[in-house]
C-alpha atoms as a PDB file:
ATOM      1  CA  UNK A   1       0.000   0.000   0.000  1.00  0.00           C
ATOM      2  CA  UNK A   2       1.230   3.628  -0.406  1.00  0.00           C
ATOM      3  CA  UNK A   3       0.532   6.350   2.023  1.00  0.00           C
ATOM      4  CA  UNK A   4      -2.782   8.824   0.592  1.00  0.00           C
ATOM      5  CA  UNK A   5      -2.122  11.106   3.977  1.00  0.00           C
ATOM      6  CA  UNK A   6      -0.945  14.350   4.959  1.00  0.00           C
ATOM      7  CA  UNK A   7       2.026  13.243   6.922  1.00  0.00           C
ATOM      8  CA  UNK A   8       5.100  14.501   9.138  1.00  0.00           C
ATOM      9  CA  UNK A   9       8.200  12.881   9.223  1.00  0.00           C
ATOM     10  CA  UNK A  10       9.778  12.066  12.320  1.00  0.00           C
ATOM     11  CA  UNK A  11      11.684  15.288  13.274  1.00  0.00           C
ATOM     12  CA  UNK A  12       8.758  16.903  14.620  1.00  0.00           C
ATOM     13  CA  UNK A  13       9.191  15.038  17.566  1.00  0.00           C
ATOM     14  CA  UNK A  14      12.701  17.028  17.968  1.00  0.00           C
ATOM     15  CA  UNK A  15      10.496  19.873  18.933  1.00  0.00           C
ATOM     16  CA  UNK A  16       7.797  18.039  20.581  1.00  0.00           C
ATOM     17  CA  UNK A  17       7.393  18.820  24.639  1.00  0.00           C
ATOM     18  CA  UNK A  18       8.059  15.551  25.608  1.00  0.00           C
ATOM     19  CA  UNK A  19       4.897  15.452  27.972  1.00  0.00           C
ATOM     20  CA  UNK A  20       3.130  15.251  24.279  1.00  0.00           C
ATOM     21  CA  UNK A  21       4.623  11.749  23.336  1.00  0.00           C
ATOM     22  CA  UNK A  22       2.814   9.832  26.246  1.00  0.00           C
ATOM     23  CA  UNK A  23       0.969   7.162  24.812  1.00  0.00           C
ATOM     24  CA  UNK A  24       1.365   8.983  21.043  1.00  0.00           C
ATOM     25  CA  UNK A  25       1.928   5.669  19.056  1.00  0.00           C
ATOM     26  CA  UNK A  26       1.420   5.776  15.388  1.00  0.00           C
ATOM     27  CA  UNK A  27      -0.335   2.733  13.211  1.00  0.00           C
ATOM     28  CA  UNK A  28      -1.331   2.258   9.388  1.00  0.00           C
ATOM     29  CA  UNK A  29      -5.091   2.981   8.718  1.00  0.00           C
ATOM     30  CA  UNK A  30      -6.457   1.540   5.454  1.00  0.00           C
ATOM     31  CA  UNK A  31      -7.883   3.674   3.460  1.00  0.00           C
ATOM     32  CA  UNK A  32      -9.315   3.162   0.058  1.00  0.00           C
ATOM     33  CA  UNK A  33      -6.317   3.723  -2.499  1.00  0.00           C
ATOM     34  CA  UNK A  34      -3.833   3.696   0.267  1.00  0.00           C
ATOM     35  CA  UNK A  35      -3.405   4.098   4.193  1.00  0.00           C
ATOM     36  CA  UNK A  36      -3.181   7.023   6.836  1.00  0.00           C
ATOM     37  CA  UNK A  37      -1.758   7.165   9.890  1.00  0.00           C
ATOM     38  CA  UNK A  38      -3.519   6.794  13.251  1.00  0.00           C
ATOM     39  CA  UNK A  39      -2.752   7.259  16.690  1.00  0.00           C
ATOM     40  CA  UNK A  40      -5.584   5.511  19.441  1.00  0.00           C
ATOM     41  CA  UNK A  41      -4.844   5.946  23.212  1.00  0.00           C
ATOM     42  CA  UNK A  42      -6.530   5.870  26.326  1.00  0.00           C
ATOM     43  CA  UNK A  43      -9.440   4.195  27.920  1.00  0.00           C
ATOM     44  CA  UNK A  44     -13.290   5.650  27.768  1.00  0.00           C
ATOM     45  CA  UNK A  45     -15.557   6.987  25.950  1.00  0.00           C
ATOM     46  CA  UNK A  46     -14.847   7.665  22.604  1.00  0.00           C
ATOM     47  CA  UNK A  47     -13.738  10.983  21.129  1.00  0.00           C
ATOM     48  CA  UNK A  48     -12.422  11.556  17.544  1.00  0.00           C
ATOM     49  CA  UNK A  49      -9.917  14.629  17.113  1.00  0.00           C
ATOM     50  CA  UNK A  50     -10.114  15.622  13.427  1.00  0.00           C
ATOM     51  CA  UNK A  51      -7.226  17.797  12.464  1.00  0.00           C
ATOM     52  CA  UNK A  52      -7.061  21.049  10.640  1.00  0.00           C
ATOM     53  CA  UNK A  53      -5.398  22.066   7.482  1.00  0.00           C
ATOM     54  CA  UNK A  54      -3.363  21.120   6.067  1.00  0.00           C
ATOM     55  CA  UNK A  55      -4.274  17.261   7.978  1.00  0.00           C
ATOM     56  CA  UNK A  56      -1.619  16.268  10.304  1.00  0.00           C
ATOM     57  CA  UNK A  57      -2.784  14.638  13.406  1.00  0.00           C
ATOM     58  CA  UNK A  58       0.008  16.387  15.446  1.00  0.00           C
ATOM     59  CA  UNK A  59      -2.006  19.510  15.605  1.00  0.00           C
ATOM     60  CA  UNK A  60      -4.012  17.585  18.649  1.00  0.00           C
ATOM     61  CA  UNK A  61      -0.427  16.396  19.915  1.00  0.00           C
ATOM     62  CA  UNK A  62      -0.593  19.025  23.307  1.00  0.00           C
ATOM     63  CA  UNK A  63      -3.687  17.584  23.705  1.00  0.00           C
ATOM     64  CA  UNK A  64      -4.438  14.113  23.228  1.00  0.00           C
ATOM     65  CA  UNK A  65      -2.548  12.422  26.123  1.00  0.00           C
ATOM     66  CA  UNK A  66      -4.846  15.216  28.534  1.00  0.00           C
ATOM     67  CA  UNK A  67      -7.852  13.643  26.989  1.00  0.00           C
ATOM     68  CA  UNK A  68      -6.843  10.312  27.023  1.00  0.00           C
ATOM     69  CA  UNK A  69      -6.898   9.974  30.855  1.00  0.00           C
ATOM     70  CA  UNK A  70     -10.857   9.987  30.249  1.00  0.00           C
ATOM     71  CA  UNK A  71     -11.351   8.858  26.687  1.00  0.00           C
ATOM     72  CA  UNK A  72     -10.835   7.160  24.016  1.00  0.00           C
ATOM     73  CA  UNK A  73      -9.101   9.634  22.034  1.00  0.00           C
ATOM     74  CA  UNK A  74      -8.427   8.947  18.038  1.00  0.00           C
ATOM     75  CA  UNK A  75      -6.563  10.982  15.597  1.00  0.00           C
ATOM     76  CA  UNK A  76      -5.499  10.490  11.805  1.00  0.00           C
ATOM     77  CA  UNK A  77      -3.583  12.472   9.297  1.00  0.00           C
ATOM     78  CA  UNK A  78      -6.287  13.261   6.958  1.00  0.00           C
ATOM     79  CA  UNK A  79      -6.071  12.345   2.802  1.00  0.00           C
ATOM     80  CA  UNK A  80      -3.754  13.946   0.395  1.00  0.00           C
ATOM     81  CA  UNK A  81      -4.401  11.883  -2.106  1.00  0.00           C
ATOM     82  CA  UNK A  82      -7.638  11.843  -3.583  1.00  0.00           C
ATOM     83  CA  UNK A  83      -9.230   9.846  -7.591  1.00  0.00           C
ATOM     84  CA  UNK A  84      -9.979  13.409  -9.009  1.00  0.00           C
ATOM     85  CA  UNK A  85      -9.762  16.883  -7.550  1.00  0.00           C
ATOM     86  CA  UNK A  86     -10.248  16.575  -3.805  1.00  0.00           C
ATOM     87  CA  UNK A  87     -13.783  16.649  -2.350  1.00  0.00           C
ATOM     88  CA  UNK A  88     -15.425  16.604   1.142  1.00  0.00           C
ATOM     89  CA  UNK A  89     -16.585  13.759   0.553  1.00  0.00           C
ATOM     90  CA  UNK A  90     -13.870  11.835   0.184  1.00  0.00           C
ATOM     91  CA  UNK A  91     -12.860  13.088   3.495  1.00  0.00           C
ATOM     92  CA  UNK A  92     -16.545  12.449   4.973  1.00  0.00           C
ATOM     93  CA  UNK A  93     -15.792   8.515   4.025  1.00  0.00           C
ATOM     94  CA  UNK A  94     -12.496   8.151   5.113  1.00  0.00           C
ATOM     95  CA  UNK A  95     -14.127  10.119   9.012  1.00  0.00           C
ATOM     96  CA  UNK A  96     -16.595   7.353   8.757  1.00  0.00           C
ATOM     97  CA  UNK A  97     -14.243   4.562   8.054  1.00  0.00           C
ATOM     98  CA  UNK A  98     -12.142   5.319  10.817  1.00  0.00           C
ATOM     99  CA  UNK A  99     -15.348   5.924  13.243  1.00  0.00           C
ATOM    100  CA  UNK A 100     -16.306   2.309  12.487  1.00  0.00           C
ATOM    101  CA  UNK A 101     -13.171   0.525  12.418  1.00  0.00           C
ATOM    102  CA  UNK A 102     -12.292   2.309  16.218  1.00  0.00           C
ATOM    103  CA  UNK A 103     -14.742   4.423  17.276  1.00  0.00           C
ATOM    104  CA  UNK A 104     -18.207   2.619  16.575  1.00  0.00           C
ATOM    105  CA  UNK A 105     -21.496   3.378  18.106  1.00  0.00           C
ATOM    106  CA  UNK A 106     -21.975   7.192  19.814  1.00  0.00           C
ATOM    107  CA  UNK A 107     -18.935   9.311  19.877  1.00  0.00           C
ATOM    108  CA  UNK A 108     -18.082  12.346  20.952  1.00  0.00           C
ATOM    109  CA  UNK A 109     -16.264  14.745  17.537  1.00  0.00           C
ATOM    110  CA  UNK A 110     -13.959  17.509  17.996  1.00  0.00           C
ATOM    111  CA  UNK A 111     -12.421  19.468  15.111  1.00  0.00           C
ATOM    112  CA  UNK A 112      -9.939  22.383  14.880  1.00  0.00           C
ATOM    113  CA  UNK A 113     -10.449  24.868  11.637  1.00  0.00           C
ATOM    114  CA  UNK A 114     -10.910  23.134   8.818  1.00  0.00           C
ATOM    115  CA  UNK A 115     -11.367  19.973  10.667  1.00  0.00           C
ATOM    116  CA  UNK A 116     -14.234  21.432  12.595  1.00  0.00           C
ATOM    117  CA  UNK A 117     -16.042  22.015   8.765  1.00  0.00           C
ATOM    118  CA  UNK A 118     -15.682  18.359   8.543  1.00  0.00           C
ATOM    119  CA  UNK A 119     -16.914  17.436  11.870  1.00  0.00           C
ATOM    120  CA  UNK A 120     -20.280  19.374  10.690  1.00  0.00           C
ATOM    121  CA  UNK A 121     -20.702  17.392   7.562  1.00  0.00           C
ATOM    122  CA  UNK A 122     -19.816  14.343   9.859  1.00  0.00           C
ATOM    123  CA  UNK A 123     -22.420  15.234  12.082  1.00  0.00           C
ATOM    124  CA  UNK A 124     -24.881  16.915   9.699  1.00  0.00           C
ATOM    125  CA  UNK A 125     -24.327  12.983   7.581  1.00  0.00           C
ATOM    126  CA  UNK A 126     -24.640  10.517  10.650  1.00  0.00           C
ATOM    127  CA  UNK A 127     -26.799  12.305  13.559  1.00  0.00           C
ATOM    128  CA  UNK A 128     -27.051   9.174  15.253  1.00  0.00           C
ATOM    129  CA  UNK A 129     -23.291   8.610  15.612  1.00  0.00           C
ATOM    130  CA  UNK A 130     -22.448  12.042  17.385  1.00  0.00           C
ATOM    131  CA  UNK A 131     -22.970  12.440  21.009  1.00  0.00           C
ATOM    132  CA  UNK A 132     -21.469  16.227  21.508  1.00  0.00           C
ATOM    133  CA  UNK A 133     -19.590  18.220  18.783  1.00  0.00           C
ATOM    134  CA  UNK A 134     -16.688  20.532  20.097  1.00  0.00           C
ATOM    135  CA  UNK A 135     -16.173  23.016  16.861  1.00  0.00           C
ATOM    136  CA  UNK A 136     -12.495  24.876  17.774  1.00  0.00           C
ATOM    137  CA  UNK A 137     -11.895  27.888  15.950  1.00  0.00           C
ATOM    138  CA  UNK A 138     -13.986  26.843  12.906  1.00  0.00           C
ATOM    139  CA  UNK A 139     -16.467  28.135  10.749  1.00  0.00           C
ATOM    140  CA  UNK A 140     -19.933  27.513   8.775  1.00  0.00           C
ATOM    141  CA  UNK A 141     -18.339  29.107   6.234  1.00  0.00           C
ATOM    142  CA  UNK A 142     -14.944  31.098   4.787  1.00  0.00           C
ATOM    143  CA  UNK A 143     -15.105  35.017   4.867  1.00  0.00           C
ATOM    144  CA  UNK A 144     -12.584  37.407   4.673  1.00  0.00           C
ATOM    145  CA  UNK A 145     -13.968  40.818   5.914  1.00  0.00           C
ATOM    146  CA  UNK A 146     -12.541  43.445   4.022  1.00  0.00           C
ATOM    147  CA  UNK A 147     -10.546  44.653   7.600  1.00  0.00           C
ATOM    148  CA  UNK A 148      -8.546  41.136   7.319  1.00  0.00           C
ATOM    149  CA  UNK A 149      -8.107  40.831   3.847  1.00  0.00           C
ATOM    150  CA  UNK A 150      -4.679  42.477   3.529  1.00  0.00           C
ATOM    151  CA  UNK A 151      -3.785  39.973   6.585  1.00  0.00           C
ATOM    152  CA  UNK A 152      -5.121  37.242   4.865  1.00  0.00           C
ATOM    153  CA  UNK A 153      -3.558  37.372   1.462  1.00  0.00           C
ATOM    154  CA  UNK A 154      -0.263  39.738   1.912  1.00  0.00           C
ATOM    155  CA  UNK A 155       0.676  38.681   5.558  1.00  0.00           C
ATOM    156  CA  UNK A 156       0.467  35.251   5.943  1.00  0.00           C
ATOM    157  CA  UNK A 157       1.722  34.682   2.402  1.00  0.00           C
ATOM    158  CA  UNK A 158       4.992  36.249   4.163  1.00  0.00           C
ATOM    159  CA  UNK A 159       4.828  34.600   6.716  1.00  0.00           C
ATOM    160  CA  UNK A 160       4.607  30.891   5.586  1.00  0.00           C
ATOM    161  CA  UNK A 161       7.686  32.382   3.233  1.00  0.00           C
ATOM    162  CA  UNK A 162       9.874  33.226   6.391  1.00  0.00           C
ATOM    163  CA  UNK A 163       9.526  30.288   8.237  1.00  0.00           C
ATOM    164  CA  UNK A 164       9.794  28.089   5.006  1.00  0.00           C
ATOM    165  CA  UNK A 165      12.695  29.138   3.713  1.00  0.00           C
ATOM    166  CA  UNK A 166      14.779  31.090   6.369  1.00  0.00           C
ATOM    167  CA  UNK A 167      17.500  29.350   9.016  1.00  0.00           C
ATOM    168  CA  UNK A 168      16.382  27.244  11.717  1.00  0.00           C
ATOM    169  CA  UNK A 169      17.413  29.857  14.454  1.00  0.00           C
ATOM    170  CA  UNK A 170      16.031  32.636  12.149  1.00  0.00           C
ATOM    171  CA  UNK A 171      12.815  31.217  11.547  1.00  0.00           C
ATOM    172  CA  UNK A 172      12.467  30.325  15.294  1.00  0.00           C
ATOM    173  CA  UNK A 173      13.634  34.263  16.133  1.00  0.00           C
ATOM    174  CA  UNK A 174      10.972  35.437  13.697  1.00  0.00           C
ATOM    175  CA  UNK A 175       8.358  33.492  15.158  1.00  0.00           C
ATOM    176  CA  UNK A 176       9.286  33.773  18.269  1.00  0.00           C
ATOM    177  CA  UNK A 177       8.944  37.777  17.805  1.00  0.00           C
ATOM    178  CA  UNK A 178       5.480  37.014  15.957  1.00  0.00           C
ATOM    179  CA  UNK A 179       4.262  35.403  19.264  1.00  0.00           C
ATOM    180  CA  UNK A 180       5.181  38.059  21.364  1.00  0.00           C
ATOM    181  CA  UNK A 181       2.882  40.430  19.540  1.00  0.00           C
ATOM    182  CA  UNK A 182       0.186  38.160  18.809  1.00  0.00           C
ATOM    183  CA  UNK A 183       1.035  37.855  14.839  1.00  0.00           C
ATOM    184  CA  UNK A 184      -0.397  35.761  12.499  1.00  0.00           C
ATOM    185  CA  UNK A 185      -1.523  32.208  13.704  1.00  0.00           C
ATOM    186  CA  UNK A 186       0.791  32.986  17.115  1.00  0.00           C
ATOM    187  CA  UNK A 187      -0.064  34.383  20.906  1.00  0.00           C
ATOM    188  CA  UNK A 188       2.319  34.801  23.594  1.00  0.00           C
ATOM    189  CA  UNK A 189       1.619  31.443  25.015  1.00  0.00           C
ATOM    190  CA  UNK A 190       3.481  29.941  22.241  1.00  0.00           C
ATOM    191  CA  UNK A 191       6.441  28.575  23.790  1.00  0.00           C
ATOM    192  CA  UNK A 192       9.603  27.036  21.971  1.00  0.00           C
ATOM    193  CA  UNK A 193       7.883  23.622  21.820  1.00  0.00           C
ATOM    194  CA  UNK A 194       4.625  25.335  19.931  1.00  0.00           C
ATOM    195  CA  UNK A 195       6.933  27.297  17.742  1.00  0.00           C
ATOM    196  CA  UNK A 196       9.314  24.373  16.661  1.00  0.00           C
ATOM    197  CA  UNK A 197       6.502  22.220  16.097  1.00  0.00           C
ATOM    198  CA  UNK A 198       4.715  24.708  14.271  1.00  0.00           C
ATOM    199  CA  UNK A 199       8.107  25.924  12.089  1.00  0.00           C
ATOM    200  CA  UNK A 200       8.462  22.194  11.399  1.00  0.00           C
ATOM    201  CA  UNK A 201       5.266  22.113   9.772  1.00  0.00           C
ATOM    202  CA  UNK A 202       5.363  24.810   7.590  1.00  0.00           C
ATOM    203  CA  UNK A 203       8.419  23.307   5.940  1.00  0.00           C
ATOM    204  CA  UNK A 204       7.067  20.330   4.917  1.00  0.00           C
ATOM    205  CA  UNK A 205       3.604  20.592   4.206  1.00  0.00           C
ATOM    206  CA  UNK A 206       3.793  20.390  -0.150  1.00  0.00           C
ATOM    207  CA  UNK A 207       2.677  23.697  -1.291  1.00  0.00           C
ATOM    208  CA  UNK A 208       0.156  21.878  -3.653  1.00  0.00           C
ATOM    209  CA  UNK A 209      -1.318  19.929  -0.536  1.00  0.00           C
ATOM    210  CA  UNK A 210      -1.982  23.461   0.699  1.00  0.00           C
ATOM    211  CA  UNK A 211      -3.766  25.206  -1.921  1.00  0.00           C
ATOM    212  CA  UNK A 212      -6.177  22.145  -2.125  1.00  0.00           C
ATOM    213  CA  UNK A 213      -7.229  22.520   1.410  1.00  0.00           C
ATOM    214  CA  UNK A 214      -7.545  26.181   0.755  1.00  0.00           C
ATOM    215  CA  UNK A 215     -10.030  25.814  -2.206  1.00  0.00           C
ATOM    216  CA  UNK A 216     -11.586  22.889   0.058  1.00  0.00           C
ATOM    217  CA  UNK A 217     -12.352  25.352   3.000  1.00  0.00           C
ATOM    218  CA  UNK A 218     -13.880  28.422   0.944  1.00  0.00           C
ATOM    219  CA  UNK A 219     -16.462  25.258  -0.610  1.00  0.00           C
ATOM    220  CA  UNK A 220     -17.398  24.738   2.790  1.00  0.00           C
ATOM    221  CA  UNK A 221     -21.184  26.815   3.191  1.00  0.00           C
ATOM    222  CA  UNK A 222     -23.096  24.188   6.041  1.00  0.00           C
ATOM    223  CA  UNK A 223     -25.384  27.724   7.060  1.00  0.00           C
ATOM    224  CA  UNK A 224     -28.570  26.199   5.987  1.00  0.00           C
ATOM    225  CA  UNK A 225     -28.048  23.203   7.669  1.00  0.00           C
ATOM    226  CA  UNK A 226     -26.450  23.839  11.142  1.00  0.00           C
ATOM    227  CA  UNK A 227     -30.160  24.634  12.486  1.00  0.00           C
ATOM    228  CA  UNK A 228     -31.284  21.344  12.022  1.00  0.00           C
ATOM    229  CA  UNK A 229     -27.617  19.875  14.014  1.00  0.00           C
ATOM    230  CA  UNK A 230     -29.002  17.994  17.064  1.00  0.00           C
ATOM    231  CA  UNK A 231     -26.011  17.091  18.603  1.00  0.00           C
ATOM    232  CA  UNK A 232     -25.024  19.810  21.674  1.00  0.00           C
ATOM    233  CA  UNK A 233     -22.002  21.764  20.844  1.00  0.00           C
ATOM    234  CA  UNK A 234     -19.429  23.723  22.106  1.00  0.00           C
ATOM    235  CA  UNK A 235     -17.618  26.395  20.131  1.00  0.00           C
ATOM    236  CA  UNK A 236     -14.380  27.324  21.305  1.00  0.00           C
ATOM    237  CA  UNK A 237     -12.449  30.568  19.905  1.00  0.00           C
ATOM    238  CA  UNK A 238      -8.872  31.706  21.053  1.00  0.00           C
ATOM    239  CA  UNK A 239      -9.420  35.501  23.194  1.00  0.00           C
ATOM    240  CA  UNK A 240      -6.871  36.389  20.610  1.00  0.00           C
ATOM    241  CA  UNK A 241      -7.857  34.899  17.203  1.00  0.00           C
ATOM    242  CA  UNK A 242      -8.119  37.298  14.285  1.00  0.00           C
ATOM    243  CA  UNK A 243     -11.217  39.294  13.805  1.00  0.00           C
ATOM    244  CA  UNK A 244     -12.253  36.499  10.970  1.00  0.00           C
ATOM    245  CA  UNK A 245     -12.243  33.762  13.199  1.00  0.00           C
ATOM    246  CA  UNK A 246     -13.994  35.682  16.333  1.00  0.00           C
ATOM    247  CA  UNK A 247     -16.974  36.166  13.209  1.00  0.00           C
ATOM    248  CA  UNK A 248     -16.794  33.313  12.624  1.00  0.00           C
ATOM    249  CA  UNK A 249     -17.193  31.282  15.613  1.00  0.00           C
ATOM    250  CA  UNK A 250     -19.645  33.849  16.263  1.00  0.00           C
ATOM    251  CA  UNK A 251     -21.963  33.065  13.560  1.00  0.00           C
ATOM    252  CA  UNK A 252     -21.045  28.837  14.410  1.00  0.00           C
ATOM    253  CA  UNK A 253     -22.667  29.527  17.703  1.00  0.00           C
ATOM    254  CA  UNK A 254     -25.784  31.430  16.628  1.00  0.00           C
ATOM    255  CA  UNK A 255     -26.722  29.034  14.282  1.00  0.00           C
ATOM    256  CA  UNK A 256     -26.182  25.801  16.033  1.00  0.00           C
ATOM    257  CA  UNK A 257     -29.531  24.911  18.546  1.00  0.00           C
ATOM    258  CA  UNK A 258     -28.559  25.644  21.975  1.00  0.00           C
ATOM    259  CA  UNK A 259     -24.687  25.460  20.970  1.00  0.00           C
ATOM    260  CA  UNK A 260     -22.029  27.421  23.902  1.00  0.00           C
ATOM    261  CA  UNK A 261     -19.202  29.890  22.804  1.00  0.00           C
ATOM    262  CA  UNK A 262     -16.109  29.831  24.755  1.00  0.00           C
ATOM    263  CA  UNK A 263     -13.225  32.249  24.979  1.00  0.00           C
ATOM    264  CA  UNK A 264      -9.867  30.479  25.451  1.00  0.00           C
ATOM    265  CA  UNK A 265      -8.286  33.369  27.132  1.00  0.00           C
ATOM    266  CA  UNK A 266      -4.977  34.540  26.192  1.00  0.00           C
ATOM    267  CA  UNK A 267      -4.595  32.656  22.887  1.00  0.00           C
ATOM    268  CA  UNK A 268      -4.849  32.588  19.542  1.00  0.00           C
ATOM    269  CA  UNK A 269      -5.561  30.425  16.643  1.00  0.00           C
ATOM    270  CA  UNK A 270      -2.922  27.766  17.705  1.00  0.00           C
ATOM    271  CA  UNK A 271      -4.866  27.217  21.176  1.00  0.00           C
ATOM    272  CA  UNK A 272      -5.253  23.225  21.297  1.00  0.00           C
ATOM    273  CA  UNK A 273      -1.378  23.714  21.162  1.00  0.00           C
ATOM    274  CA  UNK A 274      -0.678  26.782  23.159  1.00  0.00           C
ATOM    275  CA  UNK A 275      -3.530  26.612  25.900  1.00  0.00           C
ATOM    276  CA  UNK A 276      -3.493  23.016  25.745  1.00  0.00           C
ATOM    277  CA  UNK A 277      -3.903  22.168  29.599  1.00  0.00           C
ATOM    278  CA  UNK A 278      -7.216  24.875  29.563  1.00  0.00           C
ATOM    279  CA  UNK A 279      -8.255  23.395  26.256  1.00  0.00           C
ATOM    280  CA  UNK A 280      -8.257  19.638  27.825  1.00  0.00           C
ATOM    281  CA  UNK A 281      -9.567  20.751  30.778  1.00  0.00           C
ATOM    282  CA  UNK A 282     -12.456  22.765  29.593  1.00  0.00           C
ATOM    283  CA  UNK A 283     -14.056  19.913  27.067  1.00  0.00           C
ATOM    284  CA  UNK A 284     -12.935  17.397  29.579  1.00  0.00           C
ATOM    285  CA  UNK A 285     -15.850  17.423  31.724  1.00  0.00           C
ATOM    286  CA  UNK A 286     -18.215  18.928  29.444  1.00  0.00           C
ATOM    287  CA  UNK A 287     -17.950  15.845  27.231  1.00  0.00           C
ATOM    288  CA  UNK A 288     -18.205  13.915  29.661  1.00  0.00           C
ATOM    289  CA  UNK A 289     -21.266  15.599  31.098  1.00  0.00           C
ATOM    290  CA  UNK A 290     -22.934  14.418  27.938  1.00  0.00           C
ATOM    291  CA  UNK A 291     -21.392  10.956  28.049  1.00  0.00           C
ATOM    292  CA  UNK A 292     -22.992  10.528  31.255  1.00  0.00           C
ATOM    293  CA  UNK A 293     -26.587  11.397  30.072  1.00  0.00           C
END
């Protein structure tokens, strides 16, 4: 078989916190065409962590070994590969396959970004299979108001470009000076682990990979049918996300029956990596909350 998936190489772990790596063992996951990788740890109820763009599971890396003291906690590197241009869903069959092959019955469905878009359509597809839906920093659909639009397309461009191509220690000084101030994707809680992990990343995602989850996010539109969601829902924004996201999260919240908004304070878009413990500790108990009911 040949690997279909988003995927980091090894070195990441260089920059890992090594708190993260407890119980963070990686398996093939058959896919049609190919395989994924798949990390499963921890005892409980179920609870799938769907990552954002551009797919790798290690976004939920801070995270997962905090969860996995109460749950079941699965996470995959979503497809790269796909027979045509890519579509949702593709990436709404591979979700299911891995649901049923380690996750079956009720579980609980958290997704960051563009993840949380395909923890909708999961949702929105197979009502009976979610118990609670944690949406983190996501969005019914992609705007770009016109105050974020030079942000959007003339920032982050250059900053992708920095930490792509410059030095090791330069790229870490830039970002590193980007946290500080709250720039781009960063907050000051980004520590050296965040921004290693995070430099790491950028370096070897395949720009192609990247534009296709781009395109893939601005199809996403689920407004008319996030009234009719019945799983509960929490939507969780970083205190410090850009004015986009805060809309965004916003609008997630007014359209979802009976969903909750919650600030994670002091971060920013990274926060399942940067306000990890808060993060872990604030879905914790409200997942299991519904678990219990």
């Amino acid at each position: 078989m040949r690997s279909i998936a988003a995927r980091l190489d090894d070195g990441w772990r260089r920059a890992a916190d090594p708190a993260w790596l407890e119980g963070w063992v990686e398996r093939d996951f058959e896919l049609p065409g190919g395989f994924t990788r798949l990390v499963a740890m921890g005892e409980g109820p179920p609870l799938l962590l769907v990552p954002p763009l551009p797919g790798f599971k290690e976004a939920w890396v801070a995270c997962a070994f905090r969860l996995a003291r109460r749950f079941r906690v699965v996470t995959y590197d979503l497809r790269s590969v796909f027979d045509g241009r890519p579509r949702w869903e593709t990436l709404l069959d591979d979700l299911r396959r891995v649901a049923d092959a380690v996750a079956p019955g009720l579980a609980a469905i958290a997704g960051h970004s563009m993840g949380g878009a395909l923890a909708q359509r999961f949702a929105l597809a197979h009502p009976g299979r979610v118990a609670s839906l944690v949406l983190s920093s996501s969005f019914a659909r992609m705007v770009t108001p016109r105050s974020h639009w030079r942000a959007r397309y003339l920032e982050q461009p250059a900053v992708l470009a920095a930490l792509r191509f410059l030095p090791e220690a330069r790229a870490l000084d830039f970002a590193r000076r980007l946290a500080e101030r709250g720039g781009w994707v960063f907050d000051p809680r980004c520590d050296r682990h965040v921004l290693g992990l995070m430099r790491h990343g950028v370096r070897h995602v395949p720009v192609g990979l990247a534009l296709d989850r781009v395109r893939l996010a601005f199809d996403h539109d689920a407004r008319a049918d996030l009234p009719r969601l019945g799983a509960r829902a929490l939507v969780i924004v970083g205190e410090r996300e850009s004015v986009s996201y805060r809309a965004a999260s916003e609008e997630l919240a007014r359209l979802i029956p009976r969903a909750r908004l919650v600030l994670s304070p002091g971060a920013g878009h990274l926060h399942p990596l940067s306000n990890a413990e808060w993060f872990a500790e604030t879905i914790g108990p409200w997942l299991a909350d519904g678990a219990a009911r």
